[in-house]
PDB file of N, CA and C in Angstrom:
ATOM      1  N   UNK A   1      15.308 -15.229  -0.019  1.00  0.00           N
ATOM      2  CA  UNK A   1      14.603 -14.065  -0.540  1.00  0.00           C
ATOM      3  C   UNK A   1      15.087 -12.796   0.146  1.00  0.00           C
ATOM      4  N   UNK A   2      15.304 -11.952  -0.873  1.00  0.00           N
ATOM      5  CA  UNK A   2      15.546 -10.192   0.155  1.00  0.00           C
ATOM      6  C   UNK A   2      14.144  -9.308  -0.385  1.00  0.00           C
ATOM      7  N   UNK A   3      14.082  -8.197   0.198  1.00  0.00           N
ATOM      8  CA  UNK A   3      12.876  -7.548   1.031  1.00  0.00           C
ATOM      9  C   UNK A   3      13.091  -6.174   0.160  1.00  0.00           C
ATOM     10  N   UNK A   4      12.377  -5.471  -0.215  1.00  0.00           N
ATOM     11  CA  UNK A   4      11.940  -4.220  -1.049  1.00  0.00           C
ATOM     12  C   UNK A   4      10.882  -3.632  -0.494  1.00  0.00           C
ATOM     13  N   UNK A   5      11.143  -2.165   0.599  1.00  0.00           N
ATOM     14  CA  UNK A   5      10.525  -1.642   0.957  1.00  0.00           C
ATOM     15  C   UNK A   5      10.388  -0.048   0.618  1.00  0.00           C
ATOM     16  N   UNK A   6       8.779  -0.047   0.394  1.00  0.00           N
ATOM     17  CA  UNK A   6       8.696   1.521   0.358  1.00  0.00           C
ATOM     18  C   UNK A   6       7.502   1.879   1.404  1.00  0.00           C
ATOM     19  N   UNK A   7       8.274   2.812   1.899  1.00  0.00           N
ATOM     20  CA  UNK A   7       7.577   3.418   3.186  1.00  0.00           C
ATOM     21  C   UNK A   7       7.072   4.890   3.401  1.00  0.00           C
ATOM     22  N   UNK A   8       6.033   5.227   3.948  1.00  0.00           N
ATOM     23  CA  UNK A   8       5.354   6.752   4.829  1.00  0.00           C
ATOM     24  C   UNK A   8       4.658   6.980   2.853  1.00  0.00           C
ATOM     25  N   UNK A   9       4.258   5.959   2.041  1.00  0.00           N
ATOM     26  CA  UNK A   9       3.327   6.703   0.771  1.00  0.00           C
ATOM     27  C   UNK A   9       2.888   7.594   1.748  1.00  0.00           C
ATOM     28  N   UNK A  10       2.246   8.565   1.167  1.00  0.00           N
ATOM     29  CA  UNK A  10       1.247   9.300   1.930  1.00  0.00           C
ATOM     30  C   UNK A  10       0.118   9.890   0.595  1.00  0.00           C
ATOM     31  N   UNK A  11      -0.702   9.929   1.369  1.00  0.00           N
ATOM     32  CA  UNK A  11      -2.046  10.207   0.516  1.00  0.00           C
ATOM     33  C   UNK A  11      -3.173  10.501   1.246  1.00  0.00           C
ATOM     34  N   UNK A  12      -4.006  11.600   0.188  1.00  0.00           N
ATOM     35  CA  UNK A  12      -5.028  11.834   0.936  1.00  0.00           C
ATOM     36  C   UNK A  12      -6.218  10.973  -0.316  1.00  0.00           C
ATOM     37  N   UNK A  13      -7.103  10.879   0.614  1.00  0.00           N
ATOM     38  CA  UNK A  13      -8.167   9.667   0.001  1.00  0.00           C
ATOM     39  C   UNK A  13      -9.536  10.373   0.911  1.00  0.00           C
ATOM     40  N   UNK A  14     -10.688   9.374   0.113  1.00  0.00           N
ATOM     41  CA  UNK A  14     -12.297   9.156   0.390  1.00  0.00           C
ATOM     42  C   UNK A  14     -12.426   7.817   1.003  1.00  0.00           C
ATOM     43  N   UNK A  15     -12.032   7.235   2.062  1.00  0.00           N
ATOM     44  CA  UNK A  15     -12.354   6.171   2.111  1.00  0.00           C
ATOM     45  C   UNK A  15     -13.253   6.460   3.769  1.00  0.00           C
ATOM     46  N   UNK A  16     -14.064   5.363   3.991  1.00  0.00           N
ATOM     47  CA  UNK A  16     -14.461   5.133   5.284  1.00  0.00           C
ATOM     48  C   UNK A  16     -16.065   4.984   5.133  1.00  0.00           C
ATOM     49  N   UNK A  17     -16.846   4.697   6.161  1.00  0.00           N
ATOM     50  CA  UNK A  17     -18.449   4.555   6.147  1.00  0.00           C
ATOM     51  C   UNK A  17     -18.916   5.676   6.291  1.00  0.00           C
ATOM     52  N   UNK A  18     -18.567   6.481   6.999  1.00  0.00           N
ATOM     53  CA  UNK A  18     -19.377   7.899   7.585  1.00  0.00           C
ATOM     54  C   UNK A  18     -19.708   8.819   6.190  1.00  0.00           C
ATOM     55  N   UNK A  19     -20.788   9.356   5.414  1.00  0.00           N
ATOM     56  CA  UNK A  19     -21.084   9.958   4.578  1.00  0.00           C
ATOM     57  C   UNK A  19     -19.530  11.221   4.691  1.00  0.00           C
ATOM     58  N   UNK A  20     -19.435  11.801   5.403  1.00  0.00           N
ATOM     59  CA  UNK A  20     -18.297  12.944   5.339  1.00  0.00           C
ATOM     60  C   UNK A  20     -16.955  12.581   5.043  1.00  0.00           C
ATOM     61  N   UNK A  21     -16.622  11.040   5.160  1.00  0.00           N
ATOM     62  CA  UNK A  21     -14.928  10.782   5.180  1.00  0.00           C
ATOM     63  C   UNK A  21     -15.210  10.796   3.292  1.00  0.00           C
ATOM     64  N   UNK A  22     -16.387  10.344   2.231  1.00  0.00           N
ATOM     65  CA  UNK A  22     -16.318  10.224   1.234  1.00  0.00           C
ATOM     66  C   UNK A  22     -16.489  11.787   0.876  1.00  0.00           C
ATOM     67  N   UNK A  23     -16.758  13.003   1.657  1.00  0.00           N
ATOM     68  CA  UNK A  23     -16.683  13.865   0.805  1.00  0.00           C
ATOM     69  C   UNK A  23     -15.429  15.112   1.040  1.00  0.00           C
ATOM     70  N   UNK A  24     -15.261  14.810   2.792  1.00  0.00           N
ATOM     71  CA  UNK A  24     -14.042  15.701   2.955  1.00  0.00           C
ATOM     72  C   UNK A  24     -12.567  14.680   2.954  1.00  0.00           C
ATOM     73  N   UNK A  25     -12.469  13.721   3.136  1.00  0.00           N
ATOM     74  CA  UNK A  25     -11.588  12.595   2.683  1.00  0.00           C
ATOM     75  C   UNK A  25     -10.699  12.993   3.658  1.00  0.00           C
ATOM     76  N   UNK A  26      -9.292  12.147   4.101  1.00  0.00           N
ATOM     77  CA  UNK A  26      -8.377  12.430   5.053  1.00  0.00           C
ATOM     78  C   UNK A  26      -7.272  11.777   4.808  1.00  0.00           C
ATOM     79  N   UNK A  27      -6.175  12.251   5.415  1.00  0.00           N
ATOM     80  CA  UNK A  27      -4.700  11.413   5.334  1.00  0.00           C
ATOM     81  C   UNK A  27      -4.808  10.205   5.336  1.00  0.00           C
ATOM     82  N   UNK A  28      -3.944   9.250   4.769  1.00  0.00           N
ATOM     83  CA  UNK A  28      -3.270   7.670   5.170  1.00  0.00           C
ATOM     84  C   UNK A  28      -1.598   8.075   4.184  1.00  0.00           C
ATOM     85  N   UNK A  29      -1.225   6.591   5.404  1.00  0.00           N
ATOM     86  CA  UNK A  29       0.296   6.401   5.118  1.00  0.00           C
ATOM     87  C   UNK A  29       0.245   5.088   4.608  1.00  0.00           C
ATOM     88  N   UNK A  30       0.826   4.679   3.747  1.00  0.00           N
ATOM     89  CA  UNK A  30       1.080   3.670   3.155  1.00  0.00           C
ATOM     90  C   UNK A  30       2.500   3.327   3.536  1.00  0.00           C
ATOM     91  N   UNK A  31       2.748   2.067   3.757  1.00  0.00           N
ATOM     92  CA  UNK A  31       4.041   1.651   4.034  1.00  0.00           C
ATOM     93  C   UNK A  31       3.694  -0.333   3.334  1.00  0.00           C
ATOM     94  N   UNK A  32       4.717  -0.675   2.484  1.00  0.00           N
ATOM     95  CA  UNK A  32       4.234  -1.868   1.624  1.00  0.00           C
ATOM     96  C   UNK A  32       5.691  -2.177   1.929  1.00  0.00           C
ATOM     97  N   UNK A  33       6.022  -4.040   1.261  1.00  0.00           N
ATOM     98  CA  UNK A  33       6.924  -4.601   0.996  1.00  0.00           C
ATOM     99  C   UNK A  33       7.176  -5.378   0.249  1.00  0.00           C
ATOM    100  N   UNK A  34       7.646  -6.097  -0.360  1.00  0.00           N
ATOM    101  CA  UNK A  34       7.947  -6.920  -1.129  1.00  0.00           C
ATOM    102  C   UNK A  34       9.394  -7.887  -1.067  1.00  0.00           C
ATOM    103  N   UNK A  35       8.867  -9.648  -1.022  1.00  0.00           N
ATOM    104  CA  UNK A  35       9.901 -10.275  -0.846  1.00  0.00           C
ATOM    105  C   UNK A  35       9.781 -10.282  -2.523  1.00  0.00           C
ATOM    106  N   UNK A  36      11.590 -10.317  -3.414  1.00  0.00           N
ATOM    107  CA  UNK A  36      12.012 -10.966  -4.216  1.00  0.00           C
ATOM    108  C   UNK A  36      13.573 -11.419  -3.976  1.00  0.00           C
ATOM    109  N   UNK A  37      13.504 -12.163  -5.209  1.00  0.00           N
ATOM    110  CA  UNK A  37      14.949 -13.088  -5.319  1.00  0.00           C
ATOM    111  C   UNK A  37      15.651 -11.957  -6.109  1.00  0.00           C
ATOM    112  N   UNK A  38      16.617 -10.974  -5.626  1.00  0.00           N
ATOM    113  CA  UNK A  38      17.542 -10.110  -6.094  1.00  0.00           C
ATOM    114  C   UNK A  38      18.698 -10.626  -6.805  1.00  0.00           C
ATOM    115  N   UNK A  39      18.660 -12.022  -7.151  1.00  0.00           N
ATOM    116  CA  UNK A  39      20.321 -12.762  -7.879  1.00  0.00           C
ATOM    117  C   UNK A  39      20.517 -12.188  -8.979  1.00  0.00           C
ATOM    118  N   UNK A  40      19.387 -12.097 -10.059  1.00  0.00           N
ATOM    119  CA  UNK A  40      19.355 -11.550 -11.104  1.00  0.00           C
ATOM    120  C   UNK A  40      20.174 -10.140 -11.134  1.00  0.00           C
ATOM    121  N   UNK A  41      19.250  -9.226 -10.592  1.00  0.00           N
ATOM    122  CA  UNK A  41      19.840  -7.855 -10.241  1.00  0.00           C
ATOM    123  C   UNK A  41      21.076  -7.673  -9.492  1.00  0.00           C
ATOM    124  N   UNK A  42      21.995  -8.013  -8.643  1.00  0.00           N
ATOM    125  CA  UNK A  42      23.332  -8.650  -8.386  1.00  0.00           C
ATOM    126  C   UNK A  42      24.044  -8.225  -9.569  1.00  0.00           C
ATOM    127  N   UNK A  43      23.623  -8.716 -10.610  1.00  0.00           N
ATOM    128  CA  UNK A  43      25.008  -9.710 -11.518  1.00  0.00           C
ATOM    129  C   UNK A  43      24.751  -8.663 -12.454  1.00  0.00           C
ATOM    130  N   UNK A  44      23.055  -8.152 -12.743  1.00  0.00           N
ATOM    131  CA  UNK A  44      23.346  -7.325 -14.021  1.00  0.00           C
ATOM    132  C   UNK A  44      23.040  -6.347 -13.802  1.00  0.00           C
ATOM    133  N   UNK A  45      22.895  -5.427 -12.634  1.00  0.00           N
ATOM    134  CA  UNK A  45      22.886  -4.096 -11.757  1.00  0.00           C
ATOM    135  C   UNK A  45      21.330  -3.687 -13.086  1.00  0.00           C
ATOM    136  N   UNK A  46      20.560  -4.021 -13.298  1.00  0.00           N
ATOM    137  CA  UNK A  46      19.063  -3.464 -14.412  1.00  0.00           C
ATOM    138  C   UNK A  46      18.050  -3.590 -14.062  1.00  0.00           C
ATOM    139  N   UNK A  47      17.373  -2.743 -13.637  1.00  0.00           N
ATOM    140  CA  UNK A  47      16.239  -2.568 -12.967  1.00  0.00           C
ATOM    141  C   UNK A  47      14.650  -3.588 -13.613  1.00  0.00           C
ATOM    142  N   UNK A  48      15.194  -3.932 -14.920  1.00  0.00           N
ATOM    143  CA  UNK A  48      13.984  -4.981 -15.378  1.00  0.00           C
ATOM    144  C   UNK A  48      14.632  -6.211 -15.018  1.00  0.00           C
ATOM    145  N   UNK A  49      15.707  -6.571 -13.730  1.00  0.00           N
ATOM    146  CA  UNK A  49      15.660  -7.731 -13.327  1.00  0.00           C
ATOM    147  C   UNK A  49      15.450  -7.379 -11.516  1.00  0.00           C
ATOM    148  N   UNK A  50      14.608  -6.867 -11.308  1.00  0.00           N
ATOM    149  CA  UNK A  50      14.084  -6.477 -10.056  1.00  0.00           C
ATOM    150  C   UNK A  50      12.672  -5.771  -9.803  1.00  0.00           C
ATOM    151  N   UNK A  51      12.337  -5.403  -9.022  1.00  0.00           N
ATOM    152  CA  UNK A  51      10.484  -4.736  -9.101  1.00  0.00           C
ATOM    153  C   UNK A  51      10.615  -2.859  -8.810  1.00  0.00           C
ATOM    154  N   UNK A  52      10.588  -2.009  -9.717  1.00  0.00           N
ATOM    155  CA  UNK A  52      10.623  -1.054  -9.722  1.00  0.00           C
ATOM    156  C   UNK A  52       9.666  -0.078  -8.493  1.00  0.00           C
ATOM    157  N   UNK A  53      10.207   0.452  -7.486  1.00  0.00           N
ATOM    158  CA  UNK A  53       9.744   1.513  -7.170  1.00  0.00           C
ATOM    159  C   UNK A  53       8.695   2.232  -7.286  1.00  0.00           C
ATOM    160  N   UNK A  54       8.730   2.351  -8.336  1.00  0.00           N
ATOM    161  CA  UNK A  54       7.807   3.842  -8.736  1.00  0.00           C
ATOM    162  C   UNK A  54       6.591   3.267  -9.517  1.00  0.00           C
ATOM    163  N   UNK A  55       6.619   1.718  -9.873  1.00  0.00           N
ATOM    164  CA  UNK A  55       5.348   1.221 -10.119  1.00  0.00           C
ATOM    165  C   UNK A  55       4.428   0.555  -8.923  1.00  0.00           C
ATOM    166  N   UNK A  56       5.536  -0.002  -7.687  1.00  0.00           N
ATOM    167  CA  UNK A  56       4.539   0.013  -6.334  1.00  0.00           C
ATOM    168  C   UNK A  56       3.921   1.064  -5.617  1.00  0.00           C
ATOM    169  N   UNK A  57       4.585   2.463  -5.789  1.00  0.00           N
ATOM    170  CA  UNK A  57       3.831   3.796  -5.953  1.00  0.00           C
ATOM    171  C   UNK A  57       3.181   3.822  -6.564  1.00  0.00           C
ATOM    172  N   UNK A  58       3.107   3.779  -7.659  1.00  0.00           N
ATOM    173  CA  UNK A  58       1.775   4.045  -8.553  1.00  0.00           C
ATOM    174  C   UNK A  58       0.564   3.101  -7.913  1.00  0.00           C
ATOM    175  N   UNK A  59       0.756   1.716  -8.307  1.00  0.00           N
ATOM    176  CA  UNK A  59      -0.321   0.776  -7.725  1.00  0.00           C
ATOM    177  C   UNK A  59      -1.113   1.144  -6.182  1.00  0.00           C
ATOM    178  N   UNK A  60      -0.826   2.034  -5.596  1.00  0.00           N
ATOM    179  CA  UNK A  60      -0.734   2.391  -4.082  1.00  0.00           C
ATOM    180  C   UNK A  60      -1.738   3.326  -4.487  1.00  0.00           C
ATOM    181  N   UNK A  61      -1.265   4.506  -5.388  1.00  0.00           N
ATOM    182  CA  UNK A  61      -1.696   5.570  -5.628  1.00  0.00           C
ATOM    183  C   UNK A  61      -3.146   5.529  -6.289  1.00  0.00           C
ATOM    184  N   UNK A  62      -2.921   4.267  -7.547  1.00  0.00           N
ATOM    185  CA  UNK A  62      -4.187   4.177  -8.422  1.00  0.00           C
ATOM    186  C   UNK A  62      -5.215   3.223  -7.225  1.00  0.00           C
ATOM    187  N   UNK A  63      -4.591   2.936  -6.033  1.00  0.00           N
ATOM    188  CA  UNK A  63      -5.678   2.055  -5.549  1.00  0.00           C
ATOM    189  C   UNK A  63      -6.655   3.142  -4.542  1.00  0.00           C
ATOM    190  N   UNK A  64      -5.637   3.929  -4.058  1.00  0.00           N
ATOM    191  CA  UNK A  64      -6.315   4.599  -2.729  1.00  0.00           C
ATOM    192  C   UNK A  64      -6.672   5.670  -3.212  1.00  0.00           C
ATOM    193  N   UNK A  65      -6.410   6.234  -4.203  1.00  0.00           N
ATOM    194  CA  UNK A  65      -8.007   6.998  -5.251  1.00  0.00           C
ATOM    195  C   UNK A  65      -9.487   6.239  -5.540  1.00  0.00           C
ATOM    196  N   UNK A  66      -9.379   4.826  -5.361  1.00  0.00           N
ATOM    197  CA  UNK A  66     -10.771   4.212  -5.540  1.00  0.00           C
ATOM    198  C   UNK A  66     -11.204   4.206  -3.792  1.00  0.00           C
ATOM    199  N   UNK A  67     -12.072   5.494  -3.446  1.00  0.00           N
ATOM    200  CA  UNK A  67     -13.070   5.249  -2.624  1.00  0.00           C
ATOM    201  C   UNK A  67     -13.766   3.573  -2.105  1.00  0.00           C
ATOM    202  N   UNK A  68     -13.509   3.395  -0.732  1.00  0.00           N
ATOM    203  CA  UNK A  68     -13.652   2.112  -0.477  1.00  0.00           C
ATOM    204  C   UNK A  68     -14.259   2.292   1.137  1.00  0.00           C
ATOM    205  N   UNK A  69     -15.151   1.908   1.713  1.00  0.00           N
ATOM    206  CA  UNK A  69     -15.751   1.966   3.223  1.00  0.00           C
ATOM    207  C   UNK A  69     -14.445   1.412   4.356  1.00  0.00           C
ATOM    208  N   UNK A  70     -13.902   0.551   3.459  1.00  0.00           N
ATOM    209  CA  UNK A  70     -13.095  -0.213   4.372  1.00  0.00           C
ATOM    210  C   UNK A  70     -11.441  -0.209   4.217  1.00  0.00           C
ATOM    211  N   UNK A  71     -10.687   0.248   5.277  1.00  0.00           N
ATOM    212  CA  UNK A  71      -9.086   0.322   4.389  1.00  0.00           C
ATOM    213  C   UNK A  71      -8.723  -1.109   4.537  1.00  0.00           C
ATOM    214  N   UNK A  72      -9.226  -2.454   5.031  1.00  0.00           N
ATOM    215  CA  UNK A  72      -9.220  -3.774   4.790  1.00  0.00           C
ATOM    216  C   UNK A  72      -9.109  -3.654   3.264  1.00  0.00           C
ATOM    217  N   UNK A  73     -10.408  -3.299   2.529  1.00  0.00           N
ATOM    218  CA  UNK A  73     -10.559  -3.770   1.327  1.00  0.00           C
ATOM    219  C   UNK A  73      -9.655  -3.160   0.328  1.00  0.00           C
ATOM    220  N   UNK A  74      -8.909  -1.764   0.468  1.00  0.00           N
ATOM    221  CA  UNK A  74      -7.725  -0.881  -0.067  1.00  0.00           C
ATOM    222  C   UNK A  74      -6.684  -1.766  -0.482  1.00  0.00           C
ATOM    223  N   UNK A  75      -6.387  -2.474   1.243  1.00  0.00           N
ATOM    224  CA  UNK A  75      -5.388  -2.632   1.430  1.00  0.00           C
ATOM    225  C   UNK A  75      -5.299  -3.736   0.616  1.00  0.00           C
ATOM    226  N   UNK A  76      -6.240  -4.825   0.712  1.00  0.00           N
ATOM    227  CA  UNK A  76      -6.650  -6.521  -0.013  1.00  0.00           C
ATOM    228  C   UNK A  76      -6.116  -5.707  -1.751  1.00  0.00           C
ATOM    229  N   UNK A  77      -6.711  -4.887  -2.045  1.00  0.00           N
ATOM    230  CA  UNK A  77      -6.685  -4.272  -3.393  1.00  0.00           C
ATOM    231  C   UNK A  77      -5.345  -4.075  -3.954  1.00  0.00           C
ATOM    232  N   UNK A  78      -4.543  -3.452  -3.325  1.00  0.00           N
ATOM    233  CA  UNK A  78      -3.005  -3.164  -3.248  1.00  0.00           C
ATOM    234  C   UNK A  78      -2.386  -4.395  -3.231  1.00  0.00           C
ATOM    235  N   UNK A  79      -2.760  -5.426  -2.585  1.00  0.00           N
ATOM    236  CA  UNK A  79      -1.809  -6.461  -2.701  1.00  0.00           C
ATOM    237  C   UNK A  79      -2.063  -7.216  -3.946  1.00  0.00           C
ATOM    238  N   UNK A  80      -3.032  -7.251  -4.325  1.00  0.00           N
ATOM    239  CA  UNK A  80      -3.765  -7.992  -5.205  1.00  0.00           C
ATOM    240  C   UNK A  80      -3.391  -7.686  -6.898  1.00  0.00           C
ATOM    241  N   UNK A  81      -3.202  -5.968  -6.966  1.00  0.00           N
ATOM    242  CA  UNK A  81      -2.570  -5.228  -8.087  1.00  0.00           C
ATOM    243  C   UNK A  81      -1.135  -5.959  -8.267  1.00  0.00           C
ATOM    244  N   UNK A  82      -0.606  -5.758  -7.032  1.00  0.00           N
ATOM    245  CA  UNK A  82       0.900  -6.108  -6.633  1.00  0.00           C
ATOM    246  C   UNK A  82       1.601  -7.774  -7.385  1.00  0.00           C
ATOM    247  N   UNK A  83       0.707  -8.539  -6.757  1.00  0.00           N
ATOM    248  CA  UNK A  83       0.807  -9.865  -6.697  1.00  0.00           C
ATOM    249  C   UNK A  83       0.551  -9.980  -8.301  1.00  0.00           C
ATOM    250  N   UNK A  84      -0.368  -9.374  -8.839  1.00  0.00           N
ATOM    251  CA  UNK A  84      -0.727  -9.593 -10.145  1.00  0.00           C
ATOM    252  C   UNK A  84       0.084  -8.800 -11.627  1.00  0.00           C
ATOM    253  N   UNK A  85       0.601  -8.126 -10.898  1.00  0.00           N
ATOM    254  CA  UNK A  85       1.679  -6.882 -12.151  1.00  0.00           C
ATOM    255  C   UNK A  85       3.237  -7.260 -11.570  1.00  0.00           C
ATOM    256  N   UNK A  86       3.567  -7.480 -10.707  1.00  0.00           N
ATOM    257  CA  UNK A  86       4.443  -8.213 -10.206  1.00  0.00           C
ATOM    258  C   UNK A  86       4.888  -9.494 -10.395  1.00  0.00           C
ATOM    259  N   UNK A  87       5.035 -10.344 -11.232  1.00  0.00           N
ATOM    260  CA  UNK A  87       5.155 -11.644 -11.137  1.00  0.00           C
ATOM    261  C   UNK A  87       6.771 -11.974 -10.179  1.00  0.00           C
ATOM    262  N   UNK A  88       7.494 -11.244 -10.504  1.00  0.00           N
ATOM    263  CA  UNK A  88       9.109 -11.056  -9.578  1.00  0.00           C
ATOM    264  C   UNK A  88       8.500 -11.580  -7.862  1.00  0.00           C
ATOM    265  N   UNK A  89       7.583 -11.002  -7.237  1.00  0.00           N
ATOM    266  CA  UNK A  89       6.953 -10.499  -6.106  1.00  0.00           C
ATOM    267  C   UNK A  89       6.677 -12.350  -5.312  1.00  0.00           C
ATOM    268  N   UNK A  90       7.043 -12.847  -4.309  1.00  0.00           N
ATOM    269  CA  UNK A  90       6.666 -14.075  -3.748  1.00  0.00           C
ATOM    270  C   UNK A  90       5.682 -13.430  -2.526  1.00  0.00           C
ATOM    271  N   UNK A  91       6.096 -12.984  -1.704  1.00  0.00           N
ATOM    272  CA  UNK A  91       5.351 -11.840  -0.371  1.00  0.00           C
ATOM    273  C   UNK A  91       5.277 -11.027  -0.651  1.00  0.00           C
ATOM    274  N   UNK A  92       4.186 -10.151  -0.547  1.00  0.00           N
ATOM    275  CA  UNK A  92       3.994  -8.837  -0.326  1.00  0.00           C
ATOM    276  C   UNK A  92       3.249  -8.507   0.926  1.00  0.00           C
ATOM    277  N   UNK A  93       3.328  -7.230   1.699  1.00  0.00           N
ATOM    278  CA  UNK A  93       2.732  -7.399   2.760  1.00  0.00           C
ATOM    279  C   UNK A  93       2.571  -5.403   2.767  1.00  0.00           C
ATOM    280  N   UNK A  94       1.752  -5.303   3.775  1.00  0.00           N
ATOM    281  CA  UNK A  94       1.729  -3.603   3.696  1.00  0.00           C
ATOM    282  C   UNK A  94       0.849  -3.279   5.536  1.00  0.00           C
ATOM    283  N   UNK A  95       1.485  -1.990   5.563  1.00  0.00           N
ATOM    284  CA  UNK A  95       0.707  -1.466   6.660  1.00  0.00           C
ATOM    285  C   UNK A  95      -0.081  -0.053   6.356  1.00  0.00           C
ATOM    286  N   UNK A  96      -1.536  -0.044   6.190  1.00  0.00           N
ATOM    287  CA  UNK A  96      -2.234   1.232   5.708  1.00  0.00           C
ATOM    288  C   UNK A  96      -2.843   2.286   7.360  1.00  0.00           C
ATOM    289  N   UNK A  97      -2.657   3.249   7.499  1.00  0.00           N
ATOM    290  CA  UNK A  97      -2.909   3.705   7.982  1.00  0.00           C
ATOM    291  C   UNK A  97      -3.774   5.046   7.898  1.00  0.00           C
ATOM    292  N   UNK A  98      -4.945   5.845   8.545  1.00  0.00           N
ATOM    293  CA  UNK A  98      -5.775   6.236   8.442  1.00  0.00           C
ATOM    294  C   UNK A  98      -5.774   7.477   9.520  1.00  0.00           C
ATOM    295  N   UNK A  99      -5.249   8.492   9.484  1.00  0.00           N
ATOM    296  CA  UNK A  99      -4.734   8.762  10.656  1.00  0.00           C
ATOM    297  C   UNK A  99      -6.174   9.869  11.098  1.00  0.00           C
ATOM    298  N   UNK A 100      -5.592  10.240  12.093  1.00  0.00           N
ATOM    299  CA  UNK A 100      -6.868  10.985  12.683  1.00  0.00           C
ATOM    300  C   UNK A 100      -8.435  10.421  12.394  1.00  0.00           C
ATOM    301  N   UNK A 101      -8.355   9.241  12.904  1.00  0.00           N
ATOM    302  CA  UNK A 101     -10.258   8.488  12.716  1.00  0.00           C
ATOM    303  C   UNK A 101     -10.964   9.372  13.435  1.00  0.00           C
ATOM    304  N   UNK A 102     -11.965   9.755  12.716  1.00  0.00           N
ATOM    305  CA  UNK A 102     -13.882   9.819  13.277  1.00  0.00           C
ATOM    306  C   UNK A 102     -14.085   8.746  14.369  1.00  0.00           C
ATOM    307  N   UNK A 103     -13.121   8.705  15.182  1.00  0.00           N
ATOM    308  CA  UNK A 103     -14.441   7.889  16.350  1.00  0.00           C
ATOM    309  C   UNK A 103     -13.768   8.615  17.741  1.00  0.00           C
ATOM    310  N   UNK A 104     -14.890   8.977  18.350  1.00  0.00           N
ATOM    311  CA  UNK A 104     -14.952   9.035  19.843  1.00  0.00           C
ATOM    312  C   UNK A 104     -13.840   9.111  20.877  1.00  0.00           C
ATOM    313  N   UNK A 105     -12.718   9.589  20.516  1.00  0.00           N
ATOM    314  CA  UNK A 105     -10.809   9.687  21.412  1.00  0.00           C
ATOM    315  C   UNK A 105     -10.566  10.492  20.631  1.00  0.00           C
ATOM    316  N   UNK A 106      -9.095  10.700  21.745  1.00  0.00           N
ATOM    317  CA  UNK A 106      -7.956  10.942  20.924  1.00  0.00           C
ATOM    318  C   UNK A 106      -6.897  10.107  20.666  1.00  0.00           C
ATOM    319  N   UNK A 107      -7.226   9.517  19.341  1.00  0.00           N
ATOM    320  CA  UNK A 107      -6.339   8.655  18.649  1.00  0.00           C
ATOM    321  C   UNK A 107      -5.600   9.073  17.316  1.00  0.00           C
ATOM    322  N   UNK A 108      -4.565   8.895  17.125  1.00  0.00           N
ATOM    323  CA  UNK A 108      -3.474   9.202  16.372  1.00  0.00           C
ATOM    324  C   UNK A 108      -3.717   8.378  14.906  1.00  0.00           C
ATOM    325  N   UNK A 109      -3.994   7.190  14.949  1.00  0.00           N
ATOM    326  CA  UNK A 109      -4.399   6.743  13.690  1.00  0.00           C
ATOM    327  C   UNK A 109      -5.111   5.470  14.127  1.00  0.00           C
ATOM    328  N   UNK A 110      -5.343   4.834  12.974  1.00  0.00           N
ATOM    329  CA  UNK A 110      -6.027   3.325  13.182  1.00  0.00           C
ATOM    330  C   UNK A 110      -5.299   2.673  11.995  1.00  0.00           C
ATOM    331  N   UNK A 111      -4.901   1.461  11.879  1.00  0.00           N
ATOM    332  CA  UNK A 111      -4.405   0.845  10.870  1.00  0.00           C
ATOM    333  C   UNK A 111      -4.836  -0.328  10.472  1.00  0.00           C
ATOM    334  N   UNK A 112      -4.414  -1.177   9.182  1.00  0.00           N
ATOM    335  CA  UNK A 112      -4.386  -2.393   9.220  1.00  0.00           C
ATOM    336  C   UNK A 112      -3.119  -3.573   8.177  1.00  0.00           C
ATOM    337  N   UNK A 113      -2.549  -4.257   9.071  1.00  0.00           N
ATOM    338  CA  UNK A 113      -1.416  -5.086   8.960  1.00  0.00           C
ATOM    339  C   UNK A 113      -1.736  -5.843   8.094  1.00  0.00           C
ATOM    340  N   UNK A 114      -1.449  -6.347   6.798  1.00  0.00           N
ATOM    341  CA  UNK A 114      -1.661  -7.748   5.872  1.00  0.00           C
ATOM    342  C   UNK A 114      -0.829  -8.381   5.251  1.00  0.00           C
ATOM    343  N   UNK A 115      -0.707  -9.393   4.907  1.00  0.00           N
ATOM    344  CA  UNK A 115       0.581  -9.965   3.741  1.00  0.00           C
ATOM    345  C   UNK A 115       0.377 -11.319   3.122  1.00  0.00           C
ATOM    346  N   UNK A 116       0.414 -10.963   2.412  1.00  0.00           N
ATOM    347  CA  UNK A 116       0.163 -12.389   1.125  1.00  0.00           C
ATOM    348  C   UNK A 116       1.330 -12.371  -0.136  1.00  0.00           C
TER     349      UNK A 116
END
């Protein structure tokens, strides 16, 4: 299998528990992957024998517009679009990030790692 990565999405979103992250909303970075079998695409250089770009953007995009408490559940969401509009797709995996959190430091972001 070879690897299809798109990296630094960026987006601003409503997500989190605190009444204010749903109304003033804040940055995340999206960074996703995708294992497929590229043999196809090899031989006939055509993008409908490989997983397009700009529809794992989109899926990213249409997910982290749905307001969610948890970027666990974003992230579960994204793969789930992926895995399901994707049939090409064996792994997918993503790192969402949330940068500047509401809690108590100075911390740079908070994230969370997944892949199915």
């Amino acid at each position: 299998m070879q690897r299809i990565e798109v990296n630094d999405i960026k987006v601003y979103a409503y997500h989190g528990c605190l009444p204010e992250e749903k109304t003033i909303g804040g940055e995340y970075v999206v960074s996703l992957w995708v294992d497929v079998d590229f043999t196809a695409s090899y031989e006939s250089d055509k993008l409908a024998d490989t997983v397009d770009y700009v529809q794992l953007n989109r899926i990213v995009a249409e997910e982290m517009a749905t307001p969610s408490k948890l970027i666990e559940h974003v992230g579960n969401r994204i793969l789930s679009r992926i895995k399901q509009e994707c049939k090409e797709v064996t792994t997918a995996g993503l790192r969402l990030q949330k940068l500047s959190p509401p809690i108590n430091g100075n911390v740079g972001d908070v994230a969370v790692v997944m892949e199915r």
